[in-house]
PDB file of N, CA and C in Angstrom:
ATOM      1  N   UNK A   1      62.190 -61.929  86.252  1.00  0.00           N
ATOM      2  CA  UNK A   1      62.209 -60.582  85.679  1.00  0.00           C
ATOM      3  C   UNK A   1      63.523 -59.865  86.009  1.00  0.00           C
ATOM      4  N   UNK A   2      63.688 -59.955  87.404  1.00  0.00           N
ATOM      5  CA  UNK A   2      65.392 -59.521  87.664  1.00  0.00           C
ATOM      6  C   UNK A   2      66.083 -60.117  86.777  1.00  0.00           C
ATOM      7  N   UNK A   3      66.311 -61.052  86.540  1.00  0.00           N
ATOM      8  CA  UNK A   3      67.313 -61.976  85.908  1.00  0.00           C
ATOM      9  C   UNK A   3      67.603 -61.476  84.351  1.00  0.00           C
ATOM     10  N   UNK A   4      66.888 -61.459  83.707  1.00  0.00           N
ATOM     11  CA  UNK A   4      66.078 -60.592  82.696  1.00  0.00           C
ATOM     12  C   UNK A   4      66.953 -58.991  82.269  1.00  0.00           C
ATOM     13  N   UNK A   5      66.726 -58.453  83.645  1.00  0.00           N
ATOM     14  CA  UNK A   5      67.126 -57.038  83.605  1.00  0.00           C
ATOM     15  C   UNK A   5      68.772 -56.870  83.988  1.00  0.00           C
ATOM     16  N   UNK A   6      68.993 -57.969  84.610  1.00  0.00           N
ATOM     17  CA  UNK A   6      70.427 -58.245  84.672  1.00  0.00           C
ATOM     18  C   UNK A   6      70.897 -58.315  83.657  1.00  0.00           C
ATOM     19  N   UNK A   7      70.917 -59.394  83.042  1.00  0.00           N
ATOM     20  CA  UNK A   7      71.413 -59.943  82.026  1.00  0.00           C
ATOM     21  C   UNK A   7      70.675 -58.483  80.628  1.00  0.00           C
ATOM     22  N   UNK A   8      70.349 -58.212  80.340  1.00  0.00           N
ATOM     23  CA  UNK A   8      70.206 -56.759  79.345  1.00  0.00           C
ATOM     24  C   UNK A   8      71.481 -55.796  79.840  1.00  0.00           C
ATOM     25  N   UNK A   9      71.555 -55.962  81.296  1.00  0.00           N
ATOM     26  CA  UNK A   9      72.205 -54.712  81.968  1.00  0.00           C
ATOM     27  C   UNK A   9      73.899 -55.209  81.409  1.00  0.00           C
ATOM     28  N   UNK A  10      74.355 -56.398  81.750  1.00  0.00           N
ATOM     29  CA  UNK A  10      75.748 -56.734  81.377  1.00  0.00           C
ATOM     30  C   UNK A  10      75.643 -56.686  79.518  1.00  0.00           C
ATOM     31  N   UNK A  11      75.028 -56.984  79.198  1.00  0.00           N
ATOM     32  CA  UNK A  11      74.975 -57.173  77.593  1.00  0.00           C
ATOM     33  C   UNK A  11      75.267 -55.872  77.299  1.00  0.00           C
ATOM     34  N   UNK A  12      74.390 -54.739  77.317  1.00  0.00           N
ATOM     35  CA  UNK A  12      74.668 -53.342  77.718  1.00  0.00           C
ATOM     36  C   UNK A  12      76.090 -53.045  77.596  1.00  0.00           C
ATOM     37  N   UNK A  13      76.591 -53.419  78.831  1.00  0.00           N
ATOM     38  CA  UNK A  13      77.963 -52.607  78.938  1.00  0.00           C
ATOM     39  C   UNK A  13      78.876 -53.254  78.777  1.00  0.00           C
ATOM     40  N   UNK A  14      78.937 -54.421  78.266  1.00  0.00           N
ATOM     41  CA  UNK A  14      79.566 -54.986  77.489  1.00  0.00           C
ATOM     42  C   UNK A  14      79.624 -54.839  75.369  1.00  0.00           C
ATOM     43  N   UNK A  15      78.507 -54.471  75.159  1.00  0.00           N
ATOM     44  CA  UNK A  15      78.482 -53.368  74.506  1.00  0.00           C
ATOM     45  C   UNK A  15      79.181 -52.392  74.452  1.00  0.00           C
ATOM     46  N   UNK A  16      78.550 -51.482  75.223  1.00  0.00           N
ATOM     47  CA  UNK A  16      79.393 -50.335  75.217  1.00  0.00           C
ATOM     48  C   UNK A  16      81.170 -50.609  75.734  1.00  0.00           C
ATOM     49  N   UNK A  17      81.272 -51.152  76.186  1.00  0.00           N
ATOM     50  CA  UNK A  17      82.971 -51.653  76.154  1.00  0.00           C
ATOM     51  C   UNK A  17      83.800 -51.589  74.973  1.00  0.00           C
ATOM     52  N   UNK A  18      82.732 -52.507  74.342  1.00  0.00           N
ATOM     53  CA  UNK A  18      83.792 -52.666  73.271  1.00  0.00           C
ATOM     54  C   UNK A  18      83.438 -51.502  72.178  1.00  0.00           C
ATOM     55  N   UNK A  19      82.126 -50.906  71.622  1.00  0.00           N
ATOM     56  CA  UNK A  19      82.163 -49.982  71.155  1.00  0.00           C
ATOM     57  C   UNK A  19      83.344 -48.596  71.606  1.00  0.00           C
ATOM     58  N   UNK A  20      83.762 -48.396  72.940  1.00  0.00           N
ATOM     59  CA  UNK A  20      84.776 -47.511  73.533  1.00  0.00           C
ATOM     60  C   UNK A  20      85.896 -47.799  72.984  1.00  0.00           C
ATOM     61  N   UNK A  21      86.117 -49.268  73.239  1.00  0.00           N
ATOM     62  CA  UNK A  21      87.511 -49.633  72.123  1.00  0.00           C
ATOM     63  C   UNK A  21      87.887 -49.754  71.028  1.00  0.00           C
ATOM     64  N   UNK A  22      86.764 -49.929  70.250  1.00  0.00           N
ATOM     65  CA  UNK A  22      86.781 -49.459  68.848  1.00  0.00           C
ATOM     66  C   UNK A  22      87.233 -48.206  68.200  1.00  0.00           C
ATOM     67  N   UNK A  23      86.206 -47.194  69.182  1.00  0.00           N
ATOM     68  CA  UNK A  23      86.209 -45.830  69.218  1.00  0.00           C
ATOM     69  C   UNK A  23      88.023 -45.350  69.806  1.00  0.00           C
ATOM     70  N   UNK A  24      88.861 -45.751  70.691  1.00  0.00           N
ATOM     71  CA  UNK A  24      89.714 -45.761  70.827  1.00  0.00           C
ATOM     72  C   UNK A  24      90.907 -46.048  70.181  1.00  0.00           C
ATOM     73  N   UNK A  25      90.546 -46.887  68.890  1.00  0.00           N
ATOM     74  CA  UNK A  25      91.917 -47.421  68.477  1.00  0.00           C
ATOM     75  C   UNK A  25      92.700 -46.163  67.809  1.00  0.00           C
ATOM     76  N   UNK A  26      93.860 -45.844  67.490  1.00  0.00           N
ATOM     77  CA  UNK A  26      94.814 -44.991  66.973  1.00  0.00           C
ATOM     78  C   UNK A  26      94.345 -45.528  65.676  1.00  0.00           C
ATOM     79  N   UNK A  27      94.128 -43.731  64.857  1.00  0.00           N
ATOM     80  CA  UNK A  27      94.342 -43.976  63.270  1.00  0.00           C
ATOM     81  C   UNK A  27      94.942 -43.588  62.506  1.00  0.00           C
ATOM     82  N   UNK A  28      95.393 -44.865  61.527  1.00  0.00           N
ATOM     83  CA  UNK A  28      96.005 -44.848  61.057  1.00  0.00           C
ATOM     84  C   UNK A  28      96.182 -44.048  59.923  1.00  0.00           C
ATOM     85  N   UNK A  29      97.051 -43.061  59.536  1.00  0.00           N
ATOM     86  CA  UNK A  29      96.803 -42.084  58.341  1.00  0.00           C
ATOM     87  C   UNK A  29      97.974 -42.366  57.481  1.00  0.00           C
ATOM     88  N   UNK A  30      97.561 -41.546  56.363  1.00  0.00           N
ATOM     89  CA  UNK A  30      97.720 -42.256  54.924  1.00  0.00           C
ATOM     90  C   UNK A  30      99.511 -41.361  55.107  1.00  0.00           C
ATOM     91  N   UNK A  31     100.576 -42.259  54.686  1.00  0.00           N
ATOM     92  CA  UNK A  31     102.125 -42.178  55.234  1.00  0.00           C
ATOM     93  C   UNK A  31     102.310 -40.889  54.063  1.00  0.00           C
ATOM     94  N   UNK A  32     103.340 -39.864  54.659  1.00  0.00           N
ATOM     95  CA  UNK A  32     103.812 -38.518  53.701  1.00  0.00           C
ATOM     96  C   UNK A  32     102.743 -37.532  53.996  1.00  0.00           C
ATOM     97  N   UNK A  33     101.663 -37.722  54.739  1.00  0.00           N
ATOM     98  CA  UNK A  33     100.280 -36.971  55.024  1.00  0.00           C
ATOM     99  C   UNK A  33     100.578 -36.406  56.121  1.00  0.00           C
ATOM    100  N   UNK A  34     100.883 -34.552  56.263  1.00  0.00           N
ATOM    101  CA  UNK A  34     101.066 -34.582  57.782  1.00  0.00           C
ATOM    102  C   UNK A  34      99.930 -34.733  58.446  1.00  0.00           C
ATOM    103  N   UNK A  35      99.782 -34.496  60.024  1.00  0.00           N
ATOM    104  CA  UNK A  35      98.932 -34.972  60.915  1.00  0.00           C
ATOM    105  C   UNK A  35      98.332 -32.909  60.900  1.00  0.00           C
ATOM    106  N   UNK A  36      97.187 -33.454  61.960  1.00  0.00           N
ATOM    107  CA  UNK A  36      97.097 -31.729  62.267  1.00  0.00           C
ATOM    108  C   UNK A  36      97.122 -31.229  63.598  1.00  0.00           C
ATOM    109  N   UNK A  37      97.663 -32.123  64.466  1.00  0.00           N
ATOM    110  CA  UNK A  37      97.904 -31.894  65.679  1.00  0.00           C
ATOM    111  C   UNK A  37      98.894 -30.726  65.870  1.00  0.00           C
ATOM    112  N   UNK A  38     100.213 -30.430  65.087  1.00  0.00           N
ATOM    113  CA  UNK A  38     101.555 -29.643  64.909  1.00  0.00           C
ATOM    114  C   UNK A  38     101.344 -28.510  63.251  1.00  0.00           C
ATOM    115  N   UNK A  39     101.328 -27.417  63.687  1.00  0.00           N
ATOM    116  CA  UNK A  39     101.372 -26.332  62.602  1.00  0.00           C
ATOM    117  C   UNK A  39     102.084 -27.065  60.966  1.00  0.00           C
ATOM    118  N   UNK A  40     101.878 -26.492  60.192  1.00  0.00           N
ATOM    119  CA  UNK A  40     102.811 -27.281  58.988  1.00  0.00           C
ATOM    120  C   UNK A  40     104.023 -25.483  58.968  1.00  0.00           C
ATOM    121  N   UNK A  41     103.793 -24.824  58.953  1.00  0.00           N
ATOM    122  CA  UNK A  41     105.412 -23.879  59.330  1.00  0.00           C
ATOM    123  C   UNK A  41     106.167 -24.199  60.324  1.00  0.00           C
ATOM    124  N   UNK A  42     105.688 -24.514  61.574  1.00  0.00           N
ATOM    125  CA  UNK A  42     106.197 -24.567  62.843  1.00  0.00           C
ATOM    126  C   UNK A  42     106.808 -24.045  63.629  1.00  0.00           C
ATOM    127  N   UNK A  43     105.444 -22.429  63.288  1.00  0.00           N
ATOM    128  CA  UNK A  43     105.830 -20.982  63.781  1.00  0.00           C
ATOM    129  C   UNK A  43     104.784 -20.841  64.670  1.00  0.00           C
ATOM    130  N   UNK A  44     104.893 -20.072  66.125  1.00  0.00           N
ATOM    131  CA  UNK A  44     103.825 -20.093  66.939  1.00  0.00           C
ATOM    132  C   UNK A  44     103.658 -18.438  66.471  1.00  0.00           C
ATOM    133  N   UNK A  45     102.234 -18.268  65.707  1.00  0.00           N
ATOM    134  CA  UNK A  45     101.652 -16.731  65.345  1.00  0.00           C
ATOM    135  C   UNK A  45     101.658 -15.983  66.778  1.00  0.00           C
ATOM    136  N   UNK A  46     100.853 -16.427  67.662  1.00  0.00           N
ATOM    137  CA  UNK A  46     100.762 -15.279  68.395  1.00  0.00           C
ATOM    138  C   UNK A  46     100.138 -16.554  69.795  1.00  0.00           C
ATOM    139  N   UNK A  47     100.642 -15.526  70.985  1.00  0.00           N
ATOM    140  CA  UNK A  47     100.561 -16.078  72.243  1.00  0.00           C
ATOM    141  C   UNK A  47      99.275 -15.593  73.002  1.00  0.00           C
ATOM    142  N   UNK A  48      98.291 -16.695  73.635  1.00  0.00           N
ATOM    143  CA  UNK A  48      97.491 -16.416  74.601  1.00  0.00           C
ATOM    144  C   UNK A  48      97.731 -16.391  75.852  1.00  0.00           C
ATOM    145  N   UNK A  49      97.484 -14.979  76.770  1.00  0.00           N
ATOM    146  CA  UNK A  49      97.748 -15.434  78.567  1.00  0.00           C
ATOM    147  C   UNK A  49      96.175 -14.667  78.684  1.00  0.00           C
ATOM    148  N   UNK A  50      96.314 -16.294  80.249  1.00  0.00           N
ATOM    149  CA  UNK A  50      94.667 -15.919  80.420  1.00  0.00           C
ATOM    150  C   UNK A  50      95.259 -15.584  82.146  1.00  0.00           C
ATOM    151  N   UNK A  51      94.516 -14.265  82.679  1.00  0.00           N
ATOM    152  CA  UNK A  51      94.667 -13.396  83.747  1.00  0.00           C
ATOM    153  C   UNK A  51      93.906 -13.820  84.720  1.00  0.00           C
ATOM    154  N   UNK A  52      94.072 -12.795  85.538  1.00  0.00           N
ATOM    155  CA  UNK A  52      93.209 -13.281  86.968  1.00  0.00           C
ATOM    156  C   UNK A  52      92.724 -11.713  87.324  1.00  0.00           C
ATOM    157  N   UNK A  53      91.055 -11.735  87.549  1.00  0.00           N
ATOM    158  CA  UNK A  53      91.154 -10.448  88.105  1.00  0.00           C
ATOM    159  C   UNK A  53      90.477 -10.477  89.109  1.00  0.00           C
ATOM    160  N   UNK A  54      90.661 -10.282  90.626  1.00  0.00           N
ATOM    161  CA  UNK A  54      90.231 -10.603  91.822  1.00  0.00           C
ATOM    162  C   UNK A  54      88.685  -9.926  92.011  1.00  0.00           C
ATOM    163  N   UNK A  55      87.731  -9.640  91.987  1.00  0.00           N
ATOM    164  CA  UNK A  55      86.578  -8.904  92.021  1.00  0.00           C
ATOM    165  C   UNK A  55      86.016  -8.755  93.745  1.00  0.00           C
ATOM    166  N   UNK A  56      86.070  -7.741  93.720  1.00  0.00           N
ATOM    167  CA  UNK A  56      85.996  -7.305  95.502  1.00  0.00           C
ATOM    168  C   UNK A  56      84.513  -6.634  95.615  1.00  0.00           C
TER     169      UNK A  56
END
């Protein structure tokens, strides 16, 4: 029965291994298409600052 539950247990995450790497590969997008990681003007609108307020 151990043996059993072992062997499910590596199958498992060996599984999931390779599903992660699948899930990992870089994709590939269609060439002249920009990405949307970088603005398409490549104007920063407006700036966030995040503060600190000490509470006593």
């Amino acid at each position: 029965m151990k043996l059993k539950i072992l062997i499910a247990a590596i199958v498992i995450l060996i599984g999931l291994f390779l599903l992660k790497t699948k899930l990992d590969e870089k994709k590939e997008y269609i060439s002249g298409v920009p990405s949307s990681d970088t603005p398409a003007a490549q104007v920063v609108r407006q700036k966030f600052t995040v503060g600190f307020l000490p509470v006593t």
